[in-house]
C-alpha atoms as a PDB file:
ATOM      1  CA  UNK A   1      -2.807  -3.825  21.166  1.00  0.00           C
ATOM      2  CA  UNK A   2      -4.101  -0.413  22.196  1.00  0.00           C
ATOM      3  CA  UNK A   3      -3.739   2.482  20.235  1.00  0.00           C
ATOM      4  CA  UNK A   4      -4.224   6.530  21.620  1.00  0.00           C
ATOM      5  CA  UNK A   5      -6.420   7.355  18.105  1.00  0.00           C
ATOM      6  CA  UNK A   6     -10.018   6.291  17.146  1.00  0.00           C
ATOM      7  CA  UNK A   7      -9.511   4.270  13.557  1.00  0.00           C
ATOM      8  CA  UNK A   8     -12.561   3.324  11.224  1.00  0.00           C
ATOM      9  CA  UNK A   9     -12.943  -0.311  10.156  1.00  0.00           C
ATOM     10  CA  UNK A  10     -15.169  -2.591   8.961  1.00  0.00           C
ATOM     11  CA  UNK A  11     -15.533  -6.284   8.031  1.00  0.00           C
ATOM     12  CA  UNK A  12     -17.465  -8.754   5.427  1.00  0.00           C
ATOM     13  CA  UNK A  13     -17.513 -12.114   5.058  1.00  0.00           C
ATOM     14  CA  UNK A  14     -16.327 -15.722   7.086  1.00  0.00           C
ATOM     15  CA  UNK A  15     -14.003 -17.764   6.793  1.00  0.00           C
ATOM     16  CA  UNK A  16     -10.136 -16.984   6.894  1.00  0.00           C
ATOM     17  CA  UNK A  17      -9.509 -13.197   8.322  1.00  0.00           C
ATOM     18  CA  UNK A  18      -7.677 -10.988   5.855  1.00  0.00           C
ATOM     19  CA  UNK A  19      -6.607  -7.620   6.892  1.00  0.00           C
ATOM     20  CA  UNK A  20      -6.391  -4.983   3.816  1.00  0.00           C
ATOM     21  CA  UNK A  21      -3.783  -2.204   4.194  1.00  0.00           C
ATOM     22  CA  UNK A  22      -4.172   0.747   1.796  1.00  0.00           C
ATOM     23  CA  UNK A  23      -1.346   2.905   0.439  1.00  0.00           C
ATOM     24  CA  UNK A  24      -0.054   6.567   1.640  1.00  0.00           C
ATOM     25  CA  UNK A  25      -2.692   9.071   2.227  1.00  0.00           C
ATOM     26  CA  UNK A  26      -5.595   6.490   0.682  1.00  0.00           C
ATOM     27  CA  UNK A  27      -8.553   5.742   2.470  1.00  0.00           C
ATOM     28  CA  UNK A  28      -9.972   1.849   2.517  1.00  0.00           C
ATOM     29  CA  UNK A  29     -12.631   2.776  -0.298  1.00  0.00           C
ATOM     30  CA  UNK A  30      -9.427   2.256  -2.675  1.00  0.00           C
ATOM     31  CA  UNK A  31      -9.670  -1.805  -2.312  1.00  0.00           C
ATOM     32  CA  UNK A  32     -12.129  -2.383  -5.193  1.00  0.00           C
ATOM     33  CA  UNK A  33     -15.683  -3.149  -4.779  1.00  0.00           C
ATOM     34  CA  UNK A  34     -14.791  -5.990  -6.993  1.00  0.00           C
ATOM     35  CA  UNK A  35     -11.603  -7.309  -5.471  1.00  0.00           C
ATOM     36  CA  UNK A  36     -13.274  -7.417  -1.969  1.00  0.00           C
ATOM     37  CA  UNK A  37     -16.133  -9.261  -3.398  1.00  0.00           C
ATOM     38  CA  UNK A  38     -13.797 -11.916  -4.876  1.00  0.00           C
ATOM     39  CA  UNK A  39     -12.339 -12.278  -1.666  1.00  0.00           C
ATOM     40  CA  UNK A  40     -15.904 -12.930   0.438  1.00  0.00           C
ATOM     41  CA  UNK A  41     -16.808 -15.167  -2.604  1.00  0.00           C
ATOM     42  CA  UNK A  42     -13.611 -16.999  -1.806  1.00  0.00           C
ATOM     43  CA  UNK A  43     -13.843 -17.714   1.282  1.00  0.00           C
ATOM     44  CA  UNK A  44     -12.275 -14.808   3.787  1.00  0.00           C
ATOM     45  CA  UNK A  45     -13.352 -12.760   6.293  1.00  0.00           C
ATOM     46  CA  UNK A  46     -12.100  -9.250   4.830  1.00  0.00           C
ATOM     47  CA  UNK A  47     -11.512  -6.861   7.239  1.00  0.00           C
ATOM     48  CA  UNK A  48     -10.896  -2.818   5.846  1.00  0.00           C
ATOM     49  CA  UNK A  49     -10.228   0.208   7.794  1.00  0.00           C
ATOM     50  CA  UNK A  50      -8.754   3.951   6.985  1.00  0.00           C
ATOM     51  CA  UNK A  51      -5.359   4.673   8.534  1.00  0.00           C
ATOM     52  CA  UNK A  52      -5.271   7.167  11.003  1.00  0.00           C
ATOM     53  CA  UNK A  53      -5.394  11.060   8.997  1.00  0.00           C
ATOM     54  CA  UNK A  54      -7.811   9.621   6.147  1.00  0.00           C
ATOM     55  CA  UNK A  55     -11.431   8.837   5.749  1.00  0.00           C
ATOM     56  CA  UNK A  56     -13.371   8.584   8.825  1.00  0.00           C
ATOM     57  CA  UNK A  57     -10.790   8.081  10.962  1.00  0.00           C
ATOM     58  CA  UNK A  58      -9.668  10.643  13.596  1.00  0.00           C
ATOM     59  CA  UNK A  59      -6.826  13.692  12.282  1.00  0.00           C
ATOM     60  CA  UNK A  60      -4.501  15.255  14.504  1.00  0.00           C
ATOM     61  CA  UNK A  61      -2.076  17.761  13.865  1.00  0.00           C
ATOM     62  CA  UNK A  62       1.138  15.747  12.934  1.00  0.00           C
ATOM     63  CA  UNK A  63       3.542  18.542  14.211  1.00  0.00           C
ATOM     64  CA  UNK A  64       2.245  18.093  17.677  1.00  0.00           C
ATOM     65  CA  UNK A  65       1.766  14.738  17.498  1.00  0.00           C
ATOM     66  CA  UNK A  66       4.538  12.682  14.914  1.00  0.00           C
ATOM     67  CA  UNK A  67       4.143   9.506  13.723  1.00  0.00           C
ATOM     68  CA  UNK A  68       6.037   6.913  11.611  1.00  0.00           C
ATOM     69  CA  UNK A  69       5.070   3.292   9.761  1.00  0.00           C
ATOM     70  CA  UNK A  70       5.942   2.240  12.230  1.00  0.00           C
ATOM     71  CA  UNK A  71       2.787   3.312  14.433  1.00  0.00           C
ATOM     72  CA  UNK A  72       0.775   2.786  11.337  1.00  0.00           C
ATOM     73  CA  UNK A  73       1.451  -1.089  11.652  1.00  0.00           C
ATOM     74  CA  UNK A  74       0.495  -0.850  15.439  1.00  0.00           C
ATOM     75  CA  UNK A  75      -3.097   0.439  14.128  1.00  0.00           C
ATOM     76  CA  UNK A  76      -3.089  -2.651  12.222  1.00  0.00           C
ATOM     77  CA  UNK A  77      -3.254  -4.743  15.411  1.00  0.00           C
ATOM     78  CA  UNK A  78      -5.335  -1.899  17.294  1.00  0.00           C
ATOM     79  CA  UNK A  79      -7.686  -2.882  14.204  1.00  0.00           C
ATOM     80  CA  UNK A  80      -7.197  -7.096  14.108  1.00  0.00           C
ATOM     81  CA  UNK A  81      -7.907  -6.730  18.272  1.00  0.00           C
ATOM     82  CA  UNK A  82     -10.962  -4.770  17.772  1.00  0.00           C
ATOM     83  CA  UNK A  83     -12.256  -7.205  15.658  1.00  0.00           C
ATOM     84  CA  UNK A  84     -10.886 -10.363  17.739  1.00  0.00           C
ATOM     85  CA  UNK A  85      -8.443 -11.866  15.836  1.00  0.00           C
ATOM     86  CA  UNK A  86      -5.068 -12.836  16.574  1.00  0.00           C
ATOM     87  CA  UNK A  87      -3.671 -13.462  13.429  1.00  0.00           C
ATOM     88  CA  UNK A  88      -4.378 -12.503   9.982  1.00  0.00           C
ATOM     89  CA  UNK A  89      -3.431 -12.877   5.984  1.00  0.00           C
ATOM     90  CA  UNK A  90      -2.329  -9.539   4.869  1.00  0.00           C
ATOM     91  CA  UNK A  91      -2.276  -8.107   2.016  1.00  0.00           C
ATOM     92  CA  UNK A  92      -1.181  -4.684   1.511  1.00  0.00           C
ATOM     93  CA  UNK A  93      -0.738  -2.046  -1.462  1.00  0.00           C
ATOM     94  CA  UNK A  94       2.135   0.316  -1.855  1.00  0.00           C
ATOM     95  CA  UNK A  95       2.366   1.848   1.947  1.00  0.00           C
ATOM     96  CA  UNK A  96       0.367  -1.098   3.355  1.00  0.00           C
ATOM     97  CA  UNK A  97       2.569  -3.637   1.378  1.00  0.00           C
ATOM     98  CA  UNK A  98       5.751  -1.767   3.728  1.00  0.00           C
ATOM     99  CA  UNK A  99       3.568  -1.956   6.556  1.00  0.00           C
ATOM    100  CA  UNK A 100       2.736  -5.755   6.089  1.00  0.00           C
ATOM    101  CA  UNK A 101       6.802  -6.181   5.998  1.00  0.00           C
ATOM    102  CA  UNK A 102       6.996  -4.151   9.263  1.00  0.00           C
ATOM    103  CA  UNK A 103       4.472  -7.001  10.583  1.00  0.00           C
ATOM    104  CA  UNK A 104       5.623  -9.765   9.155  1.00  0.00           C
ATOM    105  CA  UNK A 105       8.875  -9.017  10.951  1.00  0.00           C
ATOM    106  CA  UNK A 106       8.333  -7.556  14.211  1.00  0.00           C
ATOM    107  CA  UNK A 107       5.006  -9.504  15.046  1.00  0.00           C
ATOM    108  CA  UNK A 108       5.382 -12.682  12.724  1.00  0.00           C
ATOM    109  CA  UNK A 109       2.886 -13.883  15.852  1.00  0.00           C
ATOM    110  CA  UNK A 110       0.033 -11.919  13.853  1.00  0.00           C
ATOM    111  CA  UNK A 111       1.045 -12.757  10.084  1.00  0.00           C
ATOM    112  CA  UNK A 112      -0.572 -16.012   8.770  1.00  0.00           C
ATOM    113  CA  UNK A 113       0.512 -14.433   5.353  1.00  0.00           C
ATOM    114  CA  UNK A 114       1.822 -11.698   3.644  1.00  0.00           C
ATOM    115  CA  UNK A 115       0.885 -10.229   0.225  1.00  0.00           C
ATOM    116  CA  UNK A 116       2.722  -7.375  -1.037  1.00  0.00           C
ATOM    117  CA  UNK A 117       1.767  -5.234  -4.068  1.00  0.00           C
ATOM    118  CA  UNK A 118       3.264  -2.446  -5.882  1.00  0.00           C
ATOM    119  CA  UNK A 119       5.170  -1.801  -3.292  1.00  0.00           C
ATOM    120  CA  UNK A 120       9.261  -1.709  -2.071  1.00  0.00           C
ATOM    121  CA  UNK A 121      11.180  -3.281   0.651  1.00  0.00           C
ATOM    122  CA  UNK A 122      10.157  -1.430   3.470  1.00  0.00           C
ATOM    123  CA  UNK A 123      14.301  -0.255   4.075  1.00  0.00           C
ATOM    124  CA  UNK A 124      14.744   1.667   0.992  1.00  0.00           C
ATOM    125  CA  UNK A 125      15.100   5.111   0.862  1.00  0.00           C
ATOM    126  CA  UNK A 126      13.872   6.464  -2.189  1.00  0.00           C
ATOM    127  CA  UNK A 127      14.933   9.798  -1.795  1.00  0.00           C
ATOM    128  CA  UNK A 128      18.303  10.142  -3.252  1.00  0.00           C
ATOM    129  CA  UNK A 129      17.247   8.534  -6.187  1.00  0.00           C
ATOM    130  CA  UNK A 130      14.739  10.909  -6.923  1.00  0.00           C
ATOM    131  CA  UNK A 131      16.700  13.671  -5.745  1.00  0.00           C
ATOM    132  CA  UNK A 132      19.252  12.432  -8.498  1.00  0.00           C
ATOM    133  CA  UNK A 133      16.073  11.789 -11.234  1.00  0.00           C
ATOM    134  CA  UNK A 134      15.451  15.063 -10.476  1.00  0.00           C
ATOM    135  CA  UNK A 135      18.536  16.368 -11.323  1.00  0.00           C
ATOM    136  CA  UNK A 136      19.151  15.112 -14.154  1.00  0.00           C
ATOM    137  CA  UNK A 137      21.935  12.882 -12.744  1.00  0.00           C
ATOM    138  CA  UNK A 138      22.251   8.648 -13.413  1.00  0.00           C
ATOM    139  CA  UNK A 139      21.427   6.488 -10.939  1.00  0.00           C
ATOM    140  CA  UNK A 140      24.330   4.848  -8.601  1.00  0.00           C
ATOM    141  CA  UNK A 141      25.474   1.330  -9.252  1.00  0.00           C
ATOM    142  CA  UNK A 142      22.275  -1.120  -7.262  1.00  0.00           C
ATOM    143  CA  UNK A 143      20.211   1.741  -6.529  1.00  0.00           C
ATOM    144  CA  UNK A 144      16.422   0.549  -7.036  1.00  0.00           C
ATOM    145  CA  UNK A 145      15.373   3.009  -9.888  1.00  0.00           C
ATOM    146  CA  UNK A 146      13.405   6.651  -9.553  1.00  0.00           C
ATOM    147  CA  UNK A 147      10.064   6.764 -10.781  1.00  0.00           C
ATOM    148  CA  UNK A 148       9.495   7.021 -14.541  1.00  0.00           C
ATOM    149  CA  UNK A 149      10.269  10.420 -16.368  1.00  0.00           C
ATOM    150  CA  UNK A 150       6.284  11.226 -17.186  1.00  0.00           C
ATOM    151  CA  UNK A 151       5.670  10.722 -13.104  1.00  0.00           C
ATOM    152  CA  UNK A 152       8.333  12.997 -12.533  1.00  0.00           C
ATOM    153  CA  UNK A 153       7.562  15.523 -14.544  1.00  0.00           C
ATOM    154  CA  UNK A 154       3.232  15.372 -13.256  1.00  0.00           C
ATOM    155  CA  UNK A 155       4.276  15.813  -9.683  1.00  0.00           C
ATOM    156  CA  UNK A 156       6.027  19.128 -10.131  1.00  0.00           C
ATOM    157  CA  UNK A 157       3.175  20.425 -12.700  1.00  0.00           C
ATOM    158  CA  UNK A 158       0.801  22.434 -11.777  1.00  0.00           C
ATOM    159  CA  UNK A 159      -2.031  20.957 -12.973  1.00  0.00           C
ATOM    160  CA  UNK A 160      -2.434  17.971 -11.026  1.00  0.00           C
ATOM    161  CA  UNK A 161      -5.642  17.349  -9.633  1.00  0.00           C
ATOM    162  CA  UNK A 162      -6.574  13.517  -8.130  1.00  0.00           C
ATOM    163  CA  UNK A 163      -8.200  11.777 -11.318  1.00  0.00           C
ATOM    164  CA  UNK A 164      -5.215  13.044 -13.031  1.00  0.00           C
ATOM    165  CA  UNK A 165      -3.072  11.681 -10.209  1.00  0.00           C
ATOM    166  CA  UNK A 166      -4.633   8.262 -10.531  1.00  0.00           C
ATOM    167  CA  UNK A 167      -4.758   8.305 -14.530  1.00  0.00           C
ATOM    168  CA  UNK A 168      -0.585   8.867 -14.363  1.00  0.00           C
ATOM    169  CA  UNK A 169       0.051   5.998 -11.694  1.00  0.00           C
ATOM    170  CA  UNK A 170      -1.647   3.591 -13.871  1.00  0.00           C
ATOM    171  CA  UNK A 171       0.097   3.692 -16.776  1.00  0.00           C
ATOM    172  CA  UNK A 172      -0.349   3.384 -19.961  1.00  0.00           C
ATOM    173  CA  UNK A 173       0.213  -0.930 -20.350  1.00  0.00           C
ATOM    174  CA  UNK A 174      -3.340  -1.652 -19.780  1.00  0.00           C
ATOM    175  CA  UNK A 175      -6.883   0.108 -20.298  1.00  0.00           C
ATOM    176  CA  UNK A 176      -7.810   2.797 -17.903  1.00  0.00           C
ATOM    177  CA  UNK A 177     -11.157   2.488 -16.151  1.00  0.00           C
ATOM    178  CA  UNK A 178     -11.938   5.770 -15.724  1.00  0.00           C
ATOM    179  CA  UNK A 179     -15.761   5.324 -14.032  1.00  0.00           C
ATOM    180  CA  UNK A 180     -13.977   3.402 -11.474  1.00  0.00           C
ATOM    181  CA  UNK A 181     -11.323   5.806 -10.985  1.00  0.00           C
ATOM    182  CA  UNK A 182     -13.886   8.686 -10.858  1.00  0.00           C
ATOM    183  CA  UNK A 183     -16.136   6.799  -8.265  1.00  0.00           C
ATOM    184  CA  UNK A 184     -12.994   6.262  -6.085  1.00  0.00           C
ATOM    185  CA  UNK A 185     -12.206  10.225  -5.896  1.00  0.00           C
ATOM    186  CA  UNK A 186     -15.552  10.849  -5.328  1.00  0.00           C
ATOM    187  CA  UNK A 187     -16.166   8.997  -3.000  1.00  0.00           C
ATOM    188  CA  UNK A 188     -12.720   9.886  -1.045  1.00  0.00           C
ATOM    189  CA  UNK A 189     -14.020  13.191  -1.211  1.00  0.00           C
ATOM    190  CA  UNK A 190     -17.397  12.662   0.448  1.00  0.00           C
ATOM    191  CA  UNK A 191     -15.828  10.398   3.597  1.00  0.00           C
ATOM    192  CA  UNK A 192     -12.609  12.647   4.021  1.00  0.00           C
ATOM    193  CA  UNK A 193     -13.375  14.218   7.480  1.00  0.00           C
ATOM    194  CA  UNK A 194     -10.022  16.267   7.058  1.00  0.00           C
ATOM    195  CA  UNK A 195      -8.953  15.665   3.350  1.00  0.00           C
ATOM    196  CA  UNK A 196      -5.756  18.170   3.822  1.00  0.00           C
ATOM    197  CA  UNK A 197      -4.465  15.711   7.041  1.00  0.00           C
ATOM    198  CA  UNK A 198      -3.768  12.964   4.350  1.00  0.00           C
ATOM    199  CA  UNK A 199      -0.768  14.599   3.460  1.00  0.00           C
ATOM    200  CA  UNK A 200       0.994  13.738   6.909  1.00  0.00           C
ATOM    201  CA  UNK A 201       1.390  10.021   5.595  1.00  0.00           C
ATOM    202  CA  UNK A 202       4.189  11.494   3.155  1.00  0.00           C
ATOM    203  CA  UNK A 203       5.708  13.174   6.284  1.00  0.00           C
ATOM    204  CA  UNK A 204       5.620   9.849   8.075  1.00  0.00           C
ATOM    205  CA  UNK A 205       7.102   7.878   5.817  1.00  0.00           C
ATOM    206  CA  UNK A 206      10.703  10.149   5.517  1.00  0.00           C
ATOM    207  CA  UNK A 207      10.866   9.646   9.159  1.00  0.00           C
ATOM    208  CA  UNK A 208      13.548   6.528   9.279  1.00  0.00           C
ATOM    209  CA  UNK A 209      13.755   3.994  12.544  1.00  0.00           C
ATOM    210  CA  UNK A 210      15.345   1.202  12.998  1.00  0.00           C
ATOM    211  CA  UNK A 211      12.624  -0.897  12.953  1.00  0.00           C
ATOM    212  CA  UNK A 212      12.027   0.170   9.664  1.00  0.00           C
ATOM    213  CA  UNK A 213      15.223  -0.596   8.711  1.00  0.00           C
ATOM    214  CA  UNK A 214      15.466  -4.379   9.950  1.00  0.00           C
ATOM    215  CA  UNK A 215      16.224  -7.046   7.507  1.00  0.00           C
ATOM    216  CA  UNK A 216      13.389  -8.838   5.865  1.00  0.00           C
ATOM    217  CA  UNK A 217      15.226 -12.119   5.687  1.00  0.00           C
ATOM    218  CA  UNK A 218      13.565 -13.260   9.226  1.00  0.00           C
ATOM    219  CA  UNK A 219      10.097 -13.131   7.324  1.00  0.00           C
ATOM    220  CA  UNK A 220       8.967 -16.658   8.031  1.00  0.00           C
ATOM    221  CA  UNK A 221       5.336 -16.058   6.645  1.00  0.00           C
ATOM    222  CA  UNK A 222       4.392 -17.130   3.361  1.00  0.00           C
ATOM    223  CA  UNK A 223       5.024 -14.173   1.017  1.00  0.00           C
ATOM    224  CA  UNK A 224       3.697 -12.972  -2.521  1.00  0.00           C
ATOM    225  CA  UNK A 225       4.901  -9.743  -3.939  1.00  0.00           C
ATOM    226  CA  UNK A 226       2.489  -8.742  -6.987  1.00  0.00           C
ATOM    227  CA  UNK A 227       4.083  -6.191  -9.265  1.00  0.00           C
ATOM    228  CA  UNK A 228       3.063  -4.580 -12.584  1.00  0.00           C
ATOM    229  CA  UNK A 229       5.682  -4.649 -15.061  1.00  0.00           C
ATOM    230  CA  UNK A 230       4.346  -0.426 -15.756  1.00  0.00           C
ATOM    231  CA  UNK A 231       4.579   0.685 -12.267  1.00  0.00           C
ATOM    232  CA  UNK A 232       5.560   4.249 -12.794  1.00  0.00           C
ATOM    233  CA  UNK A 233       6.254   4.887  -9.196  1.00  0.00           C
ATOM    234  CA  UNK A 234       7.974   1.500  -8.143  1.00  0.00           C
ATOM    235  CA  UNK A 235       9.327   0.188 -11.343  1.00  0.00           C
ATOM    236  CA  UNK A 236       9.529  -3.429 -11.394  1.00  0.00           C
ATOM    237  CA  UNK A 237      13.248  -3.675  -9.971  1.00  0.00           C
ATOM    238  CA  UNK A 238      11.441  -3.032  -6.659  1.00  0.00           C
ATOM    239  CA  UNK A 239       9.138  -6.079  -6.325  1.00  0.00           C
ATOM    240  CA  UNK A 240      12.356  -8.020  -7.624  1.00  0.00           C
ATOM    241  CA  UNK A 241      14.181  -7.011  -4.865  1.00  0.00           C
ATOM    242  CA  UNK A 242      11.577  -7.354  -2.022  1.00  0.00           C
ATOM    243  CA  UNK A 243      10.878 -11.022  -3.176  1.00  0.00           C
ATOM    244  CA  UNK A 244      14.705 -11.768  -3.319  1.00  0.00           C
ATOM    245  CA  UNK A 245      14.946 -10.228   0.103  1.00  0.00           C
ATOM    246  CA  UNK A 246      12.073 -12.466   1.588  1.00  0.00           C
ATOM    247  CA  UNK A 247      13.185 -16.042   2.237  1.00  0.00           C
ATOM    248  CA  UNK A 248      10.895 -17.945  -0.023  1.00  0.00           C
ATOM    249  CA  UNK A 249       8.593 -15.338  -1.300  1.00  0.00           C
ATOM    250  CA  UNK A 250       7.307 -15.757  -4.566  1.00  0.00           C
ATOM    251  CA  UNK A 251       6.530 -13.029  -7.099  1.00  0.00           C
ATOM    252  CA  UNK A 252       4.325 -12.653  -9.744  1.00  0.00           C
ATOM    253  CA  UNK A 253       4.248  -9.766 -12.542  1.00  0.00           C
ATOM    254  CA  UNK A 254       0.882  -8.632 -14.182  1.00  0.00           C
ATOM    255  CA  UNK A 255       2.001  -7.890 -17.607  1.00  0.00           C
ATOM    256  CA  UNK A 256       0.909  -3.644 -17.776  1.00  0.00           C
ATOM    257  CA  UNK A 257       0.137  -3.296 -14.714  1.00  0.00           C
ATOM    258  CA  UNK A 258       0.888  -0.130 -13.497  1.00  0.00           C
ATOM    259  CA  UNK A 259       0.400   1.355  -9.536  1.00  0.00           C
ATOM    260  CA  UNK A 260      -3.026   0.957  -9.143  1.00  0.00           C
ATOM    261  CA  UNK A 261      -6.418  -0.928  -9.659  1.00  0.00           C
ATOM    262  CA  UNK A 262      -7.922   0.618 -12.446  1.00  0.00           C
ATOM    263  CA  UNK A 263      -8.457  -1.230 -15.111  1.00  0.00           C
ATOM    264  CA  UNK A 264     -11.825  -3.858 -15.901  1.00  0.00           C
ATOM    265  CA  UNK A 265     -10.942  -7.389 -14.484  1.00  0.00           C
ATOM    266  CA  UNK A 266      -7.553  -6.303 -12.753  1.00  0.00           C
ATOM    267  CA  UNK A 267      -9.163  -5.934  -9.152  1.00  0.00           C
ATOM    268  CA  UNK A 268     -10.181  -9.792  -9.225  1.00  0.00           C
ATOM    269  CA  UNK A 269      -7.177 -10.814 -10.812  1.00  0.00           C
ATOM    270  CA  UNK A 270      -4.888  -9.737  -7.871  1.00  0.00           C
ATOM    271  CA  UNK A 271      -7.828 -11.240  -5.585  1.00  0.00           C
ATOM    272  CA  UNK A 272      -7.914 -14.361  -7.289  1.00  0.00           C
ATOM    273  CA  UNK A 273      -3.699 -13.901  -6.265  1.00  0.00           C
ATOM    274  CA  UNK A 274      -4.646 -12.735  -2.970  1.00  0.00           C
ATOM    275  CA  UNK A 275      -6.499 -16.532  -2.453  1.00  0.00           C
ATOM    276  CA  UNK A 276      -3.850 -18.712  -3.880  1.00  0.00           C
END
């Protein structure tokens, strides 16, 4: 698969390949140290890399050059060719757990199997819901729900900065491991070649294709979907709906969990997940 932008990636271990897909705008430093580890130590061949606009991969101006999920799950297979493999486990974490639908779907060729955490079926449109959270108004009758009041009310504050960011996605159901979360802004910071370009993933992800919008019920891949039952950003009706949607898919929910990877012992929890 060839792709027209240079993407960073790397790789550790033997064994069974595992591609890790990050989330919108985050760079692959945000798979923990120890959650990777877990993964060598069990056996796979974990292959990270920053989507295209973060880290040390290239930046372009997204007005000149637009972009959707769906080219961000092409530079997944740009990534498993440059490292020679044909087909790979997946896991994937809010934005990379859509993107490892898109796959599973469209190239089930390249998905031996599909993890999906903290993240939504890759079809729904969350923007009414918040436009209607915003407002004030209920939700309609199925909808999956808005994000929680408290996230609602941080992302039109002023005062956001990204520790604060990170301290409000996890939640308040388990304990917040703050050196970790520290260490992963920092270090974000040091390897972001264009830190403001990060910001296009939010653009890509309102634009809507039909691709996008195929039905997940011709997943034939194994599938997990890991939720936290505090997810302030998907709340857990989300990962319900995902797993119903995926013909056999199993789900798990970590008890506080909320949308991220802070907290001691959580990272090789969902690795130890990740291996069954």
């Amino acid at each position: 698969m060839q792709t027209d932008i240079r993407l960073w990636s790397a790789e550790r271990g033997a064994g069974a390949p595992t591609l890790l897909i990050m989330g919108t705008a985050a760079q692959s430093v945000g798979w923990p140290e120890p959650l990777v580890d877990r993964l060598v130590e069990g056996g796979r061949r974990v292959i990270l890399f920053d989507h295209r606009d973060t880290g040390l991969s290239e930046c372009r101006d997204f007005a000149a050059h637009p972009y959707s999920i769906d080219d961000l799950a092409l530079d997944c297979l740009a990534v498993l060719d440059a490292h020679g493999v044909g087909a790979a486990h997946l896991a994937g974490a809010s934005l990379g757990g859509a993107i490892g639908q898109w796959l599973a779907v469209h190239r089930p060729d390249r998905v031996l199997s599909l993890t999906a955490i903290m993240t939504s079926p890759m079809g729904n449109d969350p923007g009414p819901a918040w436009a209607r959270a915003f407002a004030g108004a209920p939700p309609l009758d199925g909808e999956l729900p808005a994000p929680s009041p408290q996230f609602l009310r941080y992302v039109t504050s002023p005062e956001r900065d990204p520790l604060g960011t990170q301290r409000v996605l996890h939640g308040d159901g388990l304990p917040f491991d703050e050196e970790a979360a520290r260490d992963y802004v920092r270090r974000s910071a040091e390897r972001a070649v264009h830190p403001e370009a990060a910001a296009n993933h939010d653009l890509a992800g309102r634009r809507w294709t039909a691709a996008r919008r195929a039905p997940l019920g011709t997943i034939t891949a194994p599938t997990l979907v890991i939720h936290g039952s505090a997810d302030p950003l998907f709340p857990p009706a989300h990962g319900e709906a995902l797993a119903a949607a995926v013909p056999g898919a199993r789900l798990t929910v970590i008890d506080g969990m909320g949308h991220g990877f802070f907290s001691p012992g959580l990272p090789e929890r969902v690795a130890d997940l990740i291996l069954g």
